[in-house]
C-alpha atoms as a PDB file:
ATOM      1  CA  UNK A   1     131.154 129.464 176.750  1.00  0.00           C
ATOM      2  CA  UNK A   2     130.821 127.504 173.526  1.00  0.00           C
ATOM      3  CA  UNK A   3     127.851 129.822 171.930  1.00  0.00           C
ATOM      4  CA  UNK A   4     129.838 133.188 173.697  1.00  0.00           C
ATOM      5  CA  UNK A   5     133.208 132.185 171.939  1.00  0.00           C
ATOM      6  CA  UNK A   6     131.195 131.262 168.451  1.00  0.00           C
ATOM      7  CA  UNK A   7     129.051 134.098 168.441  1.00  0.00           C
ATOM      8  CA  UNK A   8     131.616 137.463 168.454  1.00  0.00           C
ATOM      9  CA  UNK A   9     133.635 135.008 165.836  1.00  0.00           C
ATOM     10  CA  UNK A  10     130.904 135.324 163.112  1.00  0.00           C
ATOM     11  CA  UNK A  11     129.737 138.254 164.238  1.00  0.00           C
ATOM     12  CA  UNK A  12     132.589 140.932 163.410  1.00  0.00           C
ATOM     13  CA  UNK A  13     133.572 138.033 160.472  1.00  0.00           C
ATOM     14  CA  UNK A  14     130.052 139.338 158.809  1.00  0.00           C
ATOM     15  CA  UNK A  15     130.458 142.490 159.791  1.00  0.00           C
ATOM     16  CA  UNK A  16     133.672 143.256 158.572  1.00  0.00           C
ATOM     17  CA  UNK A  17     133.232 141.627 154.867  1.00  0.00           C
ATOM     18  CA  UNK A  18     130.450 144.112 153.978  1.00  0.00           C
ATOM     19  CA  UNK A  19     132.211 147.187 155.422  1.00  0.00           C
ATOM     20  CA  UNK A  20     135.931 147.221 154.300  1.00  0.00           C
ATOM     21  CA  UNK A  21     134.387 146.769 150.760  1.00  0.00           C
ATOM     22  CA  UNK A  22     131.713 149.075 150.709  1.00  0.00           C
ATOM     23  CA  UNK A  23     133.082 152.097 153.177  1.00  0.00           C
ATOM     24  CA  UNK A  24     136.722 151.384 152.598  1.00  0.00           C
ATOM     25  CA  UNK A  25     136.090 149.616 149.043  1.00  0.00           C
ATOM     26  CA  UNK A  26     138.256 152.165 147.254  1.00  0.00           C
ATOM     27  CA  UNK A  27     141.335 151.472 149.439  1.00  0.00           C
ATOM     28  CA  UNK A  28     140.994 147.845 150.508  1.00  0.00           C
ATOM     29  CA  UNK A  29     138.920 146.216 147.786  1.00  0.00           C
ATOM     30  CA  UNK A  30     140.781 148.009 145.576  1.00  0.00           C
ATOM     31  CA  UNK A  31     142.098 145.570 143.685  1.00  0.00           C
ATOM     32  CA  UNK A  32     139.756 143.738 141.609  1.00  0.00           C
ATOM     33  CA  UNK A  33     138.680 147.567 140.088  1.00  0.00           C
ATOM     34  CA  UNK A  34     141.856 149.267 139.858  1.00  0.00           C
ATOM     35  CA  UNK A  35     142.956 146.914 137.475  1.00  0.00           C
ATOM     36  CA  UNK A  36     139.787 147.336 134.942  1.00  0.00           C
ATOM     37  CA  UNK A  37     140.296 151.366 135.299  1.00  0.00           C
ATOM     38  CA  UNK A  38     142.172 152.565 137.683  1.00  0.00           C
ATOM     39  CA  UNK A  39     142.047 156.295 136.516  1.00  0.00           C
ATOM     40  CA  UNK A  40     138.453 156.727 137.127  1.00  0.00           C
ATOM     41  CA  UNK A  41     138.648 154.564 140.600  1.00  0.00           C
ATOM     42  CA  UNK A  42     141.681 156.987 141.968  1.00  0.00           C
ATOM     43  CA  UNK A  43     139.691 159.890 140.302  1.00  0.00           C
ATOM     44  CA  UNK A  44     135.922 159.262 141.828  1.00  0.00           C
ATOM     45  CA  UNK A  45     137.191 159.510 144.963  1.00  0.00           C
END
């Protein structure tokens, strides 16, 4: 129960981190890039 409740934890932790910023980067990790140029960030996509 210990290894079943710690491994679906880190699991969709990992898998979420890379995702949101790389698939939805340009509406949830929007934030750091909008800032530098947010014209061209709005406008590549």
């Amino acid at each position: 129960m210990s290894f079943k409740k710690i491994a679906p934890l880190p699991k969709p932790k990992k898998k979420q981190l890379p995702k949101p910023p790389k698939g939805h980067g340009h509406g949830h990790c929007h934030g750091h890039k909008p800032r530098r140029k947010p014209l061209p960030v709005h406008g590549e996509r």
